[in-house]
Protein backbone atom coordinates (compact mmCIF):
# COMPACT_ATOMS: atom_id res chain seq x y z
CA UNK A 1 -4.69 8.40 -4.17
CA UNK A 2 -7.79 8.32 -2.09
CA UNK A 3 -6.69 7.85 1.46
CA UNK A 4 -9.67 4.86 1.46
CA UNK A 5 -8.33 3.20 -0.83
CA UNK A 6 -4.19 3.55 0.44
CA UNK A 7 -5.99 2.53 3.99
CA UNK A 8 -6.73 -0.52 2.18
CA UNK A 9 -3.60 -0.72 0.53
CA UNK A 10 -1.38 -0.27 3.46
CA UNK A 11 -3.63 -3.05 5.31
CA UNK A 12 -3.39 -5.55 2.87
CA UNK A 13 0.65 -4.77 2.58
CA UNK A 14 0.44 -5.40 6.00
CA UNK A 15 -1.33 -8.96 5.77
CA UNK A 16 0.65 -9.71 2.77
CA UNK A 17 3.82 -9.24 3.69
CA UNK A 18 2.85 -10.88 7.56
CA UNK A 19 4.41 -8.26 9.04
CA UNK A 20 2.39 -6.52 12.71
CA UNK A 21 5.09 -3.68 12.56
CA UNK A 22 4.25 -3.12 9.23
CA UNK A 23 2.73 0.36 9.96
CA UNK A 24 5.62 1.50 11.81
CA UNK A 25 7.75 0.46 9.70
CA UNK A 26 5.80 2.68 7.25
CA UNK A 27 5.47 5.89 9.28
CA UNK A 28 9.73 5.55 9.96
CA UNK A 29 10.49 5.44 6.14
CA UNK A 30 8.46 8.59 5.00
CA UNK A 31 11.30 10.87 4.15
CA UNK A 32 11.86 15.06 2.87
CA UNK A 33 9.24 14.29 0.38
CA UNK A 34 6.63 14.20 3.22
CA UNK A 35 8.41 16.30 5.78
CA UNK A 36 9.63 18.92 3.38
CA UNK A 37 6.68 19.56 1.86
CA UNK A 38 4.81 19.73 5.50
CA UNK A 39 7.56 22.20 6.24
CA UNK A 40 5.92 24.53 3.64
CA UNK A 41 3.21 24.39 5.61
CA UNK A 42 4.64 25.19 8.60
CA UNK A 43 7.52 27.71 8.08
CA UNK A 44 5.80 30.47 9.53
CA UNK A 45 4.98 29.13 13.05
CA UNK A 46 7.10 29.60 16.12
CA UNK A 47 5.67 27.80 18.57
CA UNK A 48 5.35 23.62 18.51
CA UNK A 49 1.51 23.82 19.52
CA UNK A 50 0.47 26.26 16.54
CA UNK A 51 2.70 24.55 13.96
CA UNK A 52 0.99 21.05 14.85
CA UNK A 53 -2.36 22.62 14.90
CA UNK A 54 -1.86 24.69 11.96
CA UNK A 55 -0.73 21.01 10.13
CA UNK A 56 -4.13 19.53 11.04
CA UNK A 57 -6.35 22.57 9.76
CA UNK A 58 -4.25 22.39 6.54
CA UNK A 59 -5.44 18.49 6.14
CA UNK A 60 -8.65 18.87 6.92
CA UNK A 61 -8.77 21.78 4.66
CA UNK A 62 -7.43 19.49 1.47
CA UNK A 63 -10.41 16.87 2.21
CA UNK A 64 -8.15 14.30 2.52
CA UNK A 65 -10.08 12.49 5.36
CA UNK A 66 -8.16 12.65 8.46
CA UNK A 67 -6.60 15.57 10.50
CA UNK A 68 -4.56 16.20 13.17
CA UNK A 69 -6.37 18.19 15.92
CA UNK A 70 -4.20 19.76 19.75
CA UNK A 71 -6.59 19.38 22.81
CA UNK A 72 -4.86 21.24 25.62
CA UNK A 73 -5.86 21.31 29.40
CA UNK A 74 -3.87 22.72 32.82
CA UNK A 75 -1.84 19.03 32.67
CA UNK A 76 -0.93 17.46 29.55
CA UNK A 77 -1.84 18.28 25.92
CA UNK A 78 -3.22 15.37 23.42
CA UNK A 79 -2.06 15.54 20.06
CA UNK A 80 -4.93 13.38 18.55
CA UNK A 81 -4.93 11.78 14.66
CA UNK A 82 -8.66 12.02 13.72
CA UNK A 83 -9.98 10.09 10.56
CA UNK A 84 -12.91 10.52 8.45
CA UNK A 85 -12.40 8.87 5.60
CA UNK A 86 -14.26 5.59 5.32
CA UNK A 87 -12.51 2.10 4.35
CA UNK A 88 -13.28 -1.46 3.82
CA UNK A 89 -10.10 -2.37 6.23
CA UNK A 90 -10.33 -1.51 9.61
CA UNK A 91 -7.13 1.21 9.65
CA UNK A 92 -4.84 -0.36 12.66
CA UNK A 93 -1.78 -0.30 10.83
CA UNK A 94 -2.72 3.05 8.75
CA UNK A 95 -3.42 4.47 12.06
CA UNK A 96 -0.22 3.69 13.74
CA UNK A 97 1.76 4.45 10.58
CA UNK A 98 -0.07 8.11 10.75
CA UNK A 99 0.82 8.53 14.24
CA UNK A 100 4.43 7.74 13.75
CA UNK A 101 4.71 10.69 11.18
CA UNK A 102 3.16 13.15 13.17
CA UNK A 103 5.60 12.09 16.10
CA UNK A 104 8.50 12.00 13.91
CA UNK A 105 7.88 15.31 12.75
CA UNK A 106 7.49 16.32 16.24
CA UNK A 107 10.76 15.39 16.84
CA UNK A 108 12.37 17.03 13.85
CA UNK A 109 10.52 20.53 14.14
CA UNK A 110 11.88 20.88 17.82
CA UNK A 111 15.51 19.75 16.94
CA UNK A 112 15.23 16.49 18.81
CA UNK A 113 13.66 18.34 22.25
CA UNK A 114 10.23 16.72 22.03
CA UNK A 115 8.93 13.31 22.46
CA UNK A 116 5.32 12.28 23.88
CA UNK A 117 5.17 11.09 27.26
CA UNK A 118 2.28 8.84 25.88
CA UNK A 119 1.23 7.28 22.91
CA UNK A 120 -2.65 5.56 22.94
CA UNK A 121 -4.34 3.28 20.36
CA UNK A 122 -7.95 1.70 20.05
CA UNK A 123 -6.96 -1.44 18.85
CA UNK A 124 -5.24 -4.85 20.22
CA UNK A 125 -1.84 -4.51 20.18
CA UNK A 126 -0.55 -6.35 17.27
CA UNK A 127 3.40 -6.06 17.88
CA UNK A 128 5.70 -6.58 20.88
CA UNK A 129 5.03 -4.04 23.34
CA UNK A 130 9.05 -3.51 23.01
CA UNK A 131 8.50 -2.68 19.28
CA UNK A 132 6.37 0.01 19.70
CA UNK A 133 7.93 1.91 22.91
CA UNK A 134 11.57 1.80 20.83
CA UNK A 135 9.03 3.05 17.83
CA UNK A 136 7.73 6.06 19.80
CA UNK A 137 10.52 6.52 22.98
CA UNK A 138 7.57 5.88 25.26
CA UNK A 139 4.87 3.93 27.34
CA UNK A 140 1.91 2.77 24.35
CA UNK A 141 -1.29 1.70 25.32
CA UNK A 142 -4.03 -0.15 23.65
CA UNK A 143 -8.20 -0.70 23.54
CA UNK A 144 -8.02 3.18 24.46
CA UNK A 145 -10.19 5.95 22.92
CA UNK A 146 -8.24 7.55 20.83
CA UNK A 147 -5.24 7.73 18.30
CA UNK A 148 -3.08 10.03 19.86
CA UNK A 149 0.35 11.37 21.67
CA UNK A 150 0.03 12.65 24.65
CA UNK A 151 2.59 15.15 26.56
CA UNK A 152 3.32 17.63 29.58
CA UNK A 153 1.15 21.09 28.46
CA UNK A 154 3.93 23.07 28.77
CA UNK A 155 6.12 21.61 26.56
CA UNK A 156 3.35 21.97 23.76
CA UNK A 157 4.69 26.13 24.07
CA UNK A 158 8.25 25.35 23.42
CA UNK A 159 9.64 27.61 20.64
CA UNK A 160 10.62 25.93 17.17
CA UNK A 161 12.36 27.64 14.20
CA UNK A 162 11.64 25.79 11.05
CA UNK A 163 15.06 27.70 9.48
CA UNK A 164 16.97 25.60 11.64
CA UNK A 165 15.67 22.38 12.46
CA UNK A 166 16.54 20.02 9.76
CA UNK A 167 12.81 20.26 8.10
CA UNK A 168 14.10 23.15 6.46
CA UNK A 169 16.73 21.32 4.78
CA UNK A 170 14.11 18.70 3.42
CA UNK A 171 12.18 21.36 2.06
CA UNK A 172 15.28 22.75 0.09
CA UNK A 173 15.50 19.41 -0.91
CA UNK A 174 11.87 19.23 -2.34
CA UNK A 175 12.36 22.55 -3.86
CA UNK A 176 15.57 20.79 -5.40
CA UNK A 177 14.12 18.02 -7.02
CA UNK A 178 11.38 19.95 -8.25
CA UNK A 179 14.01 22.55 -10.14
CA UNK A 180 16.05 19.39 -11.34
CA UNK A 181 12.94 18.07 -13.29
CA UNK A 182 12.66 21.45 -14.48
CA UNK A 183 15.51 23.03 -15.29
CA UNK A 184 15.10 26.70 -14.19
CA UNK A 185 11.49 26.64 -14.22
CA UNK A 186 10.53 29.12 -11.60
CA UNK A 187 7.21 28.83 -12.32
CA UNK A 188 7.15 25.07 -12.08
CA UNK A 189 8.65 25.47 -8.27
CA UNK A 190 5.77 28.26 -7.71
CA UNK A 191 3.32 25.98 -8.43
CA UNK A 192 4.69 22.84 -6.27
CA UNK A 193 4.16 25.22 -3.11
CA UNK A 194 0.84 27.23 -3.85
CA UNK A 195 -1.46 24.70 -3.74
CA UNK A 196 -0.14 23.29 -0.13
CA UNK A 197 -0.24 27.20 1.41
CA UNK A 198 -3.98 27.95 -0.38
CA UNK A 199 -5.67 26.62 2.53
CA UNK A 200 -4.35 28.48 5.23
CA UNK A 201 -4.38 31.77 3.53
CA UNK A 202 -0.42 31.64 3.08
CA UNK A 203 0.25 32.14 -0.24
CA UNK A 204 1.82 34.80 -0.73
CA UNK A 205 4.48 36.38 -3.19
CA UNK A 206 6.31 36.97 0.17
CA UNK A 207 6.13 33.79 1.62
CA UNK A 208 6.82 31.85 -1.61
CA UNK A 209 9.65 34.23 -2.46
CA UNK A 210 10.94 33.66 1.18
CA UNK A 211 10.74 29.65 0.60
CA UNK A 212 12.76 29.98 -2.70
CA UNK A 213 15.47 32.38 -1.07
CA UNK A 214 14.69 35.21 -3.31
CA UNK A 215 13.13 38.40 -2.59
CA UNK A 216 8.87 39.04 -3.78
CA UNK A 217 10.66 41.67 -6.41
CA UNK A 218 13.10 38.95 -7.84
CA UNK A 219 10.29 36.52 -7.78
CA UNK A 220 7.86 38.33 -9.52
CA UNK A 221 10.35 40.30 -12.21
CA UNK A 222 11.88 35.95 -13.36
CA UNK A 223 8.04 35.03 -13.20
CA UNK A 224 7.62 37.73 -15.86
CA UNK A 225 10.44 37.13 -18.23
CA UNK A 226 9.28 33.65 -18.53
CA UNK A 227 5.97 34.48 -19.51
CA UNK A 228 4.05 33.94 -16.26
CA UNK A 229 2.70 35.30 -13.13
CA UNK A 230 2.55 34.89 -9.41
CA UNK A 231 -1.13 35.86 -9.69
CA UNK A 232 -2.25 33.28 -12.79
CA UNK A 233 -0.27 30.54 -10.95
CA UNK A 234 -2.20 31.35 -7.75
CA UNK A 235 -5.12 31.45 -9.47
CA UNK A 236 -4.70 28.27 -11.73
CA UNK A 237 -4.15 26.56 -8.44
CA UNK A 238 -7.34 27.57 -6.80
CA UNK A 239 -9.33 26.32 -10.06
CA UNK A 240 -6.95 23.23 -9.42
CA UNK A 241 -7.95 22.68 -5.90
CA UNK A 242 -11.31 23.28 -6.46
């Protein structure tokens, strides 16, 4: 789905439905699906600051119209949700929606240790200010410049270990639901993660081998026997993305 077009979607849900949290309520119900497969993306990464920045290249690599971009400076680091693509709604409750995910997955990638000190919108506030700071665990301000988290610099190095945190459970649970709808179809679970570590340059036998708990030599010796390769699905996917 064009992210215009689920901008306008998720706006008119919004009027529908009457709801000014709607948005929120939107970013707190994304679940493994999202996370888990944004794991993939992030699996390598050790630090919080690289694995958020490395999250917003990714997007803006895809094309899907918005990204996620770290500005750092000697005080406080901004984690700011840019958007490009171009709707006939104006994107409040998109925006907010976005911003919650981001933050969430904050959250989930340090184990529960990070949490902006600030969180800044461009719009009226449309919600009690009590709904949003129990939303985000922190002071929210509106009519500001930009969509974005703000927190100390230094907590933008703390160390993050994607094996661990429960991300890497939602991933196994991606990787589950993908084997359950095909029955020990390896190259069916290849293909879910190739296209989502193209972008960065990550797609590797290793890395996919790594994701799957199997070794590249296992990986590449069941890709054989059922008639495929890591190479054709790599390179299907690139004519894919293309």
């Amino acid at each position: 789905l064009p992210t215009n077009k689920l901008i306008d979607a998720i706006e008119m849900a919004a009027l529908l439905s009457d709801r000014d949290d709607f948005g929120i309520v939107w970013g707190h119900r994304s679940d493994y699906r999202t996370f888990g497969a944004l794991g993939a993306v992030v699996a390598h990464h050790k630090v919080l600051s690289t694995a958020l920045s490395e999250l917003g290249n990714y997007m803006s690599r895809l094309g899907t119209g918005y990204s996620y971009v770290v500005n750092r400076n000697e005080d406080r680091s901004q984690l700011q949700f840019v958007l490009q693509a171009m709707s006939l709604s104006r994107p409040r409750h998109y925006c907010e929606g976005m911003l919650m995910m981001i933050v969430r997955f904050g959250r989930l990638l340090s184990e529960g240790r990070w949490n902006p000190a600030k969180v800044t919108f461009p719009h009226r506030r449309m919600s009690s200010l009590a709904t949003y700071e129990n939303a985000f665990q922190c002071p929210v301000e509106f009519e500001q410049g930009a969509v974005a988290a703000y927190s100390p610099e230094a907590e933008m190095d703390m160390a993050i270990s994607v094996e661990t945190s429960p991300i890497h459970d939602m991933l196994q649970r991606v990787l589950a639901a993908a084997q359950h709808h095909t029955p020990d179809n390896l190259p069916a679970q290849v293909a879910l993660l190739v296209p989502r570590l193209l972008p960065m340059g990550r797609a590797s036998a290793t890395n996919v081998a790594s994701m799957l708990n199997i070794s590249p030599r296992t990986l590449q010796r069941r890709l054989s026997e059922e008639g495929s390769s890591f190479k054709q699905i790599v390179n299907e996917a690139r004519e894919t993305i293309v």
